[in-house]
N, C-alpha and C. Protein backbone atom coordinates (compact mmCIF):
# COMPACT_ATOMS: atom_id res chain seq x y z
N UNK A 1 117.99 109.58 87.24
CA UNK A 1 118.78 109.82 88.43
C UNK A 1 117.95 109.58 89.69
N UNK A 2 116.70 110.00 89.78
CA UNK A 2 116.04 110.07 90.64
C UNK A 2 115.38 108.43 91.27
N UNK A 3 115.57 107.28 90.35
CA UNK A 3 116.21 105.98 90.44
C UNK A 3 116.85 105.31 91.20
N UNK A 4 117.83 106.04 90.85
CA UNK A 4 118.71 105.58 91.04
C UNK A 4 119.55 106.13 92.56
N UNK A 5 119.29 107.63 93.00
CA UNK A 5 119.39 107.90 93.73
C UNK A 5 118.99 107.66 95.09
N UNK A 6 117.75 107.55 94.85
CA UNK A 6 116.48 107.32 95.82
C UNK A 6 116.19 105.49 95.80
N UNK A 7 117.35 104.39 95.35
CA UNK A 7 117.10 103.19 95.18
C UNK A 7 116.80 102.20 96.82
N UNK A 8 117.11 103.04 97.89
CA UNK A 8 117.31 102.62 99.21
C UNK A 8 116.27 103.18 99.43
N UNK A 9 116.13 104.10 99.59
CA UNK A 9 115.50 105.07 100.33
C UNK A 9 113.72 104.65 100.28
N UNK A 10 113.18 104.66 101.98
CA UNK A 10 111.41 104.84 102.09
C UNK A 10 111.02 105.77 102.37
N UNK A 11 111.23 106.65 101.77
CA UNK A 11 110.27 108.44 101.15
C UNK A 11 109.27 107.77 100.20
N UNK A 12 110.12 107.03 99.52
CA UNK A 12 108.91 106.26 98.49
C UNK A 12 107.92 105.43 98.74
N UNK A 13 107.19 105.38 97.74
CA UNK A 13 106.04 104.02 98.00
C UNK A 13 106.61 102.75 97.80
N UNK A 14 107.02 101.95 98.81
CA UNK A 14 107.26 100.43 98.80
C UNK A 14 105.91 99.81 98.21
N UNK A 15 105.48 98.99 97.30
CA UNK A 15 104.11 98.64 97.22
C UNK A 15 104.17 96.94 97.49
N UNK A 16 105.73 96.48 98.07
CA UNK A 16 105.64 95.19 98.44
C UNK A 16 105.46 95.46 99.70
N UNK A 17 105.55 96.61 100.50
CA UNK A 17 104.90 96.54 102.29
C UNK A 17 103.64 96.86 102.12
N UNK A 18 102.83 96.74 101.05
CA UNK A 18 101.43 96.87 101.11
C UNK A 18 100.71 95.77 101.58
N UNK A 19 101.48 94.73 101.39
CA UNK A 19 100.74 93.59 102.04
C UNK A 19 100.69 93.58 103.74
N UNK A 20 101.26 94.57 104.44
CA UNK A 20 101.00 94.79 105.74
C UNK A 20 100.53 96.54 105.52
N UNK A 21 99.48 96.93 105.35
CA UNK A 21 99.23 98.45 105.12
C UNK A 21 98.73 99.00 106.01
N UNK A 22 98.82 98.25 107.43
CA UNK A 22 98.18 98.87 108.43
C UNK A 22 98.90 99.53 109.87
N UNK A 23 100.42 98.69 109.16
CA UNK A 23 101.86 99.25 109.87
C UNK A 23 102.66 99.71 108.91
N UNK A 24 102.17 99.89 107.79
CA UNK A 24 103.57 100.61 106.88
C UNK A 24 103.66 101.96 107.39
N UNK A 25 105.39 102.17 107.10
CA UNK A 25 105.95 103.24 108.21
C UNK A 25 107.19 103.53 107.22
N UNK A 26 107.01 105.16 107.19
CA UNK A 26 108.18 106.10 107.00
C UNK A 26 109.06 106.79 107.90
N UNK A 27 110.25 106.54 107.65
CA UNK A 27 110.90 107.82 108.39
C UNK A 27 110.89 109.01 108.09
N UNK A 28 110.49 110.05 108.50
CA UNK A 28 110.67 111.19 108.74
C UNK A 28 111.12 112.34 109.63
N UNK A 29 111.81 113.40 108.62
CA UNK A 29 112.84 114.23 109.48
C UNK A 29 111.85 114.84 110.34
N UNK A 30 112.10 115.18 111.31
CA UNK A 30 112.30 116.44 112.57
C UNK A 30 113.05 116.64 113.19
N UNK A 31 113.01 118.43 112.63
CA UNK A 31 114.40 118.72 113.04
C UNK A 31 115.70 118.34 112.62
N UNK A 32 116.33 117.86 113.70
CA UNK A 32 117.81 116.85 113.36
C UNK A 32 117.82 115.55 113.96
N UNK A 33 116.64 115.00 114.25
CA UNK A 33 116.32 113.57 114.43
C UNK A 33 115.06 112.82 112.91
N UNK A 34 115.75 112.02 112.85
CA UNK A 34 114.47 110.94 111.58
C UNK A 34 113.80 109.94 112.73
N UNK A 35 112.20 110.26 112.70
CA UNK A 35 111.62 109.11 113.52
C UNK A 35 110.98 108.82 112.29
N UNK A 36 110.43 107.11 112.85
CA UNK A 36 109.37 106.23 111.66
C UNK A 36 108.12 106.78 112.22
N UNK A 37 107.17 107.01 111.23
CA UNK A 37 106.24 107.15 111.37
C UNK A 37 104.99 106.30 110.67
N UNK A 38 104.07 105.90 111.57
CA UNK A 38 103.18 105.26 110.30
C UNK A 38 102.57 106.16 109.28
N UNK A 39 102.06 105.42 108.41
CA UNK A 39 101.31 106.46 107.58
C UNK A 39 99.92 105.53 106.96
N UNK A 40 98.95 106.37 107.05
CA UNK A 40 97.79 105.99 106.37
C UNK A 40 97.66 105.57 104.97
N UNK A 41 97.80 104.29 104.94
CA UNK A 41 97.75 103.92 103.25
C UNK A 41 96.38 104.31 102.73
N UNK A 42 95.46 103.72 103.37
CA UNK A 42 94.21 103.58 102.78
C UNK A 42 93.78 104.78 102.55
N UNK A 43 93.59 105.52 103.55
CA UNK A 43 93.23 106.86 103.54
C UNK A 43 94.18 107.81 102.63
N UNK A 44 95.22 107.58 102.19
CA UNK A 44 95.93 107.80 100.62
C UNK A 44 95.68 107.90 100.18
N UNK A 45 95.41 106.32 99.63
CA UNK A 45 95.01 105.58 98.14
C UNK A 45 93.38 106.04 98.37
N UNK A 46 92.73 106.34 99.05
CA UNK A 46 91.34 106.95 98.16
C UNK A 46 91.68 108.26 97.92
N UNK A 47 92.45 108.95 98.82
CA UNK A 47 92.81 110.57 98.33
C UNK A 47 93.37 110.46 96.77
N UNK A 48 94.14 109.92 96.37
CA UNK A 48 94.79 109.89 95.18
C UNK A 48 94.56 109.10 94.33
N UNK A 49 92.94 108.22 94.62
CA UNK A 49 92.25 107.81 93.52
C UNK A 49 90.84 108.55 93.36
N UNK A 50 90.88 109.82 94.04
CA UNK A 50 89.59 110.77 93.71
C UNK A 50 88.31 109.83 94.53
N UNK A 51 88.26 108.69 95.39
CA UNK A 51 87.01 108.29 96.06
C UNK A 51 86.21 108.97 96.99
N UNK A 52 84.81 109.25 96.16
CA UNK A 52 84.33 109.96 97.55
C UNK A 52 83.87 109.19 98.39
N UNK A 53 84.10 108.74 99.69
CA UNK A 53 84.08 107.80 100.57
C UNK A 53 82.39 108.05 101.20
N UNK A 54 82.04 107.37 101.33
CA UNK A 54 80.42 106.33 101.68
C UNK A 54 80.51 106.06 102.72
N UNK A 55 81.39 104.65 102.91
CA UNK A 55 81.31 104.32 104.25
C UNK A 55 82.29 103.68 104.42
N UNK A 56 83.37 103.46 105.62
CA UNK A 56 84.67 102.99 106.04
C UNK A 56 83.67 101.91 107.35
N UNK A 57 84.29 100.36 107.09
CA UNK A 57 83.91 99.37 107.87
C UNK A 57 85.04 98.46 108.33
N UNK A 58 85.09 98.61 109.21
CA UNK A 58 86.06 97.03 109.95
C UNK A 58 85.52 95.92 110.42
N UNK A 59 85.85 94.43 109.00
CA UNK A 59 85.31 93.74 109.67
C UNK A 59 86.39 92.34 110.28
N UNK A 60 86.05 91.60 110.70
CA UNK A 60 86.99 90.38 111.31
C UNK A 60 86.22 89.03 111.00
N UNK A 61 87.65 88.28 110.50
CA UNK A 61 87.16 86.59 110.32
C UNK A 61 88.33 86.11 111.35
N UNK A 62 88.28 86.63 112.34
CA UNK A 62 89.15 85.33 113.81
C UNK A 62 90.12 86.39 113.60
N UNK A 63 91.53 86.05 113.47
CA UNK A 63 92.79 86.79 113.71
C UNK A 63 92.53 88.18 112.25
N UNK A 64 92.03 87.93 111.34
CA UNK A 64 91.97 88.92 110.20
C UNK A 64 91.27 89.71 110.55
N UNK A 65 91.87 91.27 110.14
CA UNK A 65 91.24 92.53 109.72
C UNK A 65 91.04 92.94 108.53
N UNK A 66 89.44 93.73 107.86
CA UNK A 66 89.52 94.03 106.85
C UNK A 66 88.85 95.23 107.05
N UNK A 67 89.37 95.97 106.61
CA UNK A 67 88.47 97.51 106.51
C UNK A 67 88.32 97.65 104.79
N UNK A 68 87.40 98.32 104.97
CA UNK A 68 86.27 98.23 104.12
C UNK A 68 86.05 99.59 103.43
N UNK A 69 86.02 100.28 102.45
CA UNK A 69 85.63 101.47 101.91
C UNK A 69 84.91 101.46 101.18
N UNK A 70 83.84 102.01 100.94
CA UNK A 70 82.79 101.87 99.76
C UNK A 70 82.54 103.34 99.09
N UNK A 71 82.55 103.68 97.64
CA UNK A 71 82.10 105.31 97.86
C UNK A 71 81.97 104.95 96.04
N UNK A 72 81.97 106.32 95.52
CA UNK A 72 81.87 106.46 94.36
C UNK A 72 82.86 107.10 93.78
N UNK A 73 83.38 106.99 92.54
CA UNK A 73 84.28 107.22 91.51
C UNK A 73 84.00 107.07 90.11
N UNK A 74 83.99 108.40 89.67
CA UNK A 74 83.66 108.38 87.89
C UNK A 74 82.14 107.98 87.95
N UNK A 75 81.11 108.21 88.65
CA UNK A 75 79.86 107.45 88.78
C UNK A 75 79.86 106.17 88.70
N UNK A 76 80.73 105.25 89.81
CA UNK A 76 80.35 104.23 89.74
C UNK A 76 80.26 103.84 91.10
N UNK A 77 80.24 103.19 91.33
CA UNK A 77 79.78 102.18 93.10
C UNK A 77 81.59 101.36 92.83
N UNK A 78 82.36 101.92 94.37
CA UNK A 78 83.55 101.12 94.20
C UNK A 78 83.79 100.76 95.79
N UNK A 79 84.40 99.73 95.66
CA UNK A 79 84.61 99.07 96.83
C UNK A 79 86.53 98.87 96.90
N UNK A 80 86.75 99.12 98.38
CA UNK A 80 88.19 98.92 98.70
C UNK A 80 88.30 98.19 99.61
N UNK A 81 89.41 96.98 99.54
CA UNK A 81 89.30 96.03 100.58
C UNK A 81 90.63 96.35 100.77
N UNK A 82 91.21 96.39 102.19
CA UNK A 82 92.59 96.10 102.77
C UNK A 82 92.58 95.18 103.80
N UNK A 83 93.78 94.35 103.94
CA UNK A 83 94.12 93.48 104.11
C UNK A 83 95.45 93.15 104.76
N UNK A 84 96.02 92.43 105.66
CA UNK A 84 97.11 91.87 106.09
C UNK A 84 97.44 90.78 105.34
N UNK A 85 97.90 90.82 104.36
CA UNK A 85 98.04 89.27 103.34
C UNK A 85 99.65 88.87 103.49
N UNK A 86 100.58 89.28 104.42
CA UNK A 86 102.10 88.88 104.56
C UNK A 86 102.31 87.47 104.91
N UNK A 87 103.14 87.01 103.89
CA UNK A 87 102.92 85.36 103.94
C UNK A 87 101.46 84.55 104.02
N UNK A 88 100.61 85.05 103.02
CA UNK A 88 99.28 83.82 102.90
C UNK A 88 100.04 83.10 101.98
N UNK A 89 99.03 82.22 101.88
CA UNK A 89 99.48 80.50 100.76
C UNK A 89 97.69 80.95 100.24
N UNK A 90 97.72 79.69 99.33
CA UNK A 90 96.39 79.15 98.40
C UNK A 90 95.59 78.95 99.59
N UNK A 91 95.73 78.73 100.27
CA UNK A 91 94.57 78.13 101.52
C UNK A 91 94.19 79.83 101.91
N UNK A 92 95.08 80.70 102.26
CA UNK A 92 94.49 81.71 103.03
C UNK A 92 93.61 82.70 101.97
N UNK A 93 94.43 82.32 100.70
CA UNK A 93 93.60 83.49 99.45
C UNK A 93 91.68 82.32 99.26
N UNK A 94 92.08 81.14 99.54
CA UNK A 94 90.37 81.04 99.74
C UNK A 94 89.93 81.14 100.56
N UNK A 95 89.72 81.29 101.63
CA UNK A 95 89.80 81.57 103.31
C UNK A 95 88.79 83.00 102.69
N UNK A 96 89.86 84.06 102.46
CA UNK A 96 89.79 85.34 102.24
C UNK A 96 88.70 85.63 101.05
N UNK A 97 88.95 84.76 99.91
CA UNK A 97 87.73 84.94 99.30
C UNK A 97 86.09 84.16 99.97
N UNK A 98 86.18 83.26 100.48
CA UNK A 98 84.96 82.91 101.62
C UNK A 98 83.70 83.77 102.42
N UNK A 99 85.49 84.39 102.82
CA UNK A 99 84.73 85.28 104.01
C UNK A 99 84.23 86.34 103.60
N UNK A 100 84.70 87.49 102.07
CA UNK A 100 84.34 88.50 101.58
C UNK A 100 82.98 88.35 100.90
N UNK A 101 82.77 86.74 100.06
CA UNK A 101 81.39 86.37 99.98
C UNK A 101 80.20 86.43 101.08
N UNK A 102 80.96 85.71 101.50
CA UNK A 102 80.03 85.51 102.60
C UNK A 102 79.39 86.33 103.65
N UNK A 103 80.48 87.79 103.24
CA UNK A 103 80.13 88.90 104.56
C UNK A 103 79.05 90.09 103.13
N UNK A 104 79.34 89.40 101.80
CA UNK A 104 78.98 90.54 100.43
C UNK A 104 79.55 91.73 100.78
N UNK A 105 80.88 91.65 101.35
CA UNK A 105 81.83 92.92 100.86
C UNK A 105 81.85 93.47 99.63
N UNK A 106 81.29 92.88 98.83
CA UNK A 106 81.52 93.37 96.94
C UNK A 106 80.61 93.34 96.78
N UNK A 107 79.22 93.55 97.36
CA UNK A 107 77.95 93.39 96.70
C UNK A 107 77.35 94.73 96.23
N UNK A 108 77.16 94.94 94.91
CA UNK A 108 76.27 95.96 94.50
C UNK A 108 77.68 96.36 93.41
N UNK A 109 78.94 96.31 93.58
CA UNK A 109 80.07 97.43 93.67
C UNK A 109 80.29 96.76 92.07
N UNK A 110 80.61 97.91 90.95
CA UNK A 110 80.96 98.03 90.34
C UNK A 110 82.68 97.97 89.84
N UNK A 111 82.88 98.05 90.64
CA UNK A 111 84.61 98.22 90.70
C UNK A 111 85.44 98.14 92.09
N UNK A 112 86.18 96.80 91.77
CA UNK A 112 86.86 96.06 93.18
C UNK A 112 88.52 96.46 93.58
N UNK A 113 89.02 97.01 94.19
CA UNK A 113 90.24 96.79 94.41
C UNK A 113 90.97 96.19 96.05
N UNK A 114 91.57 95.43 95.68
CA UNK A 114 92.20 94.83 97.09
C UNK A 114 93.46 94.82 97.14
N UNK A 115 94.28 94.76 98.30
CA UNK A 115 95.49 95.02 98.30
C UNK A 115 96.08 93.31 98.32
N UNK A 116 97.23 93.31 97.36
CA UNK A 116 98.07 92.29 97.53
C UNK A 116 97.08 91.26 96.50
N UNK A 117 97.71 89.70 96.34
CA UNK A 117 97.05 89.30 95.70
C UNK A 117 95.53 88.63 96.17
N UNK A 118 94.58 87.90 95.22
CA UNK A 118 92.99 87.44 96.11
C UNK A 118 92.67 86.95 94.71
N UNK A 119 92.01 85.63 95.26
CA UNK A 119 90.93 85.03 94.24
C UNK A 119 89.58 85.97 93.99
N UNK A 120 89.68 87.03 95.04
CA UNK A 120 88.26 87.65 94.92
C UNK A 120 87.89 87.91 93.46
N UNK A 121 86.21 87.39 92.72
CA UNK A 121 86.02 87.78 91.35
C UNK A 121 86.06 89.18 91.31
N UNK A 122 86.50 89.44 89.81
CA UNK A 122 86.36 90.61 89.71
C UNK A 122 87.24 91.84 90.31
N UNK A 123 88.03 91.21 91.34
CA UNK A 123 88.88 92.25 92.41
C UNK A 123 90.20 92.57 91.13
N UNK A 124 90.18 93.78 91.14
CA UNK A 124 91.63 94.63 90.79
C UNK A 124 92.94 94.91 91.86
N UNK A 125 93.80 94.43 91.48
CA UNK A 125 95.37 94.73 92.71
C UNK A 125 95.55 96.36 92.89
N UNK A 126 95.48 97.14 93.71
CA UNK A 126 95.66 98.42 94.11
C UNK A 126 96.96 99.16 93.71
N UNK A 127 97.94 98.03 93.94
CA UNK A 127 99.24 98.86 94.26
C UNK A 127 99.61 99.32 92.72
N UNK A 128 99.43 99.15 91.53
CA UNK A 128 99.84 99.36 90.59
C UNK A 128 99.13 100.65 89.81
N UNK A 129 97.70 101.19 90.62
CA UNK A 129 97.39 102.16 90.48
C UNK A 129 97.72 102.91 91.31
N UNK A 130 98.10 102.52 92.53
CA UNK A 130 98.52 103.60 93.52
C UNK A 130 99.72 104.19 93.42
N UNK A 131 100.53 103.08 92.82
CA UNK A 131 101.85 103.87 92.12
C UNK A 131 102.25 104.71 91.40
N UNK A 132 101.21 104.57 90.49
CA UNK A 132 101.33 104.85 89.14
C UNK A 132 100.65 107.00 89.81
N UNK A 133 99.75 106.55 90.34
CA UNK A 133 98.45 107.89 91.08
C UNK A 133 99.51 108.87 91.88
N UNK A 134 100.51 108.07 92.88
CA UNK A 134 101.09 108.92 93.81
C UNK A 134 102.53 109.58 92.26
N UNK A 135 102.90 109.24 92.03
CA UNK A 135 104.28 109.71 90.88
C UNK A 135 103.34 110.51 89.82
N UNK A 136 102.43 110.24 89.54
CA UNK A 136 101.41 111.14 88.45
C UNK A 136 101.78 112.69 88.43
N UNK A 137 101.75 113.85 87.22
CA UNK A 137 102.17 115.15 87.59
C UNK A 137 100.62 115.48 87.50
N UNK A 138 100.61 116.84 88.26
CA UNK A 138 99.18 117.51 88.35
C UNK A 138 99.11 118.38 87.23
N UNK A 139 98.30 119.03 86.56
CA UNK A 139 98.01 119.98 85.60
C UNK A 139 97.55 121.09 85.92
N UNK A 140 97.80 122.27 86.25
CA UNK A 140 97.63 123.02 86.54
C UNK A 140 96.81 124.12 86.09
């Protein structure tokens, strides 16, 4: 029911507006008005993937933003890349892998995740753990 009910509705995690995660926006009630609000993806998705955060970096290749998270999880060295990827082609996913070489955004890191799709080696897609992380029940 809850499906099916909630099939319109952005209370939920859209994980196809992840490819813009730096304006994704909910409405929310106050009061007896619903305003949109943005909401912090990134800062989420490490809350609800247990990262203890290291270091948060913003970097730029011309019009692109990438912020950067580095920390540890399960004892390992993990790296988070976000991204504006709305409408890239093959040209911009090597572009994007270029510049992450080239800046060693992934260097040292044991475990990669980036939002949306990327030639980056080794990189894992986010949204399918973040989905899966935010709907998860807690144990009490």
């Amino acid at each position: 029911m809850l499906e099916w009910e909630t099939k319109e509705s952005e209370t939920l995690l859209n994980v196809g507006k992840l490819a813009k995660p730096f304006s994704y926006e909910l409405r929310i009630a106050e009061g007896q008005e619903t305003k949109k609000r943005v909401v912090e993806i990134p800062e989420t998705f490490n809350y609800l993937l247990g990262l203890h955060v290291k270091t948060r970096r913003v970097y730029y290749d011309k019009d692109r933003r990438y912020v950067v998270y580095r920390g540890r999880l399960d004892h390992q060295e993990v790296v988070i890349i976000w991204r504006d990827t709305d409408g890239w082609t093959k040209q911009d996913l090597e572009r994007d892998k270029k510049f992450i070489s080239d800046q060693g955004l992934t260097q040292d890191a044991e475990e990669i995740f980036v939002n949306g799709d990327s030639f980056i080696p080794k990189a894992k897609a986010l949204e399918p753990i973040f989905k899966s992380r935010m709907f998860s029940t807690v144990e009490v």
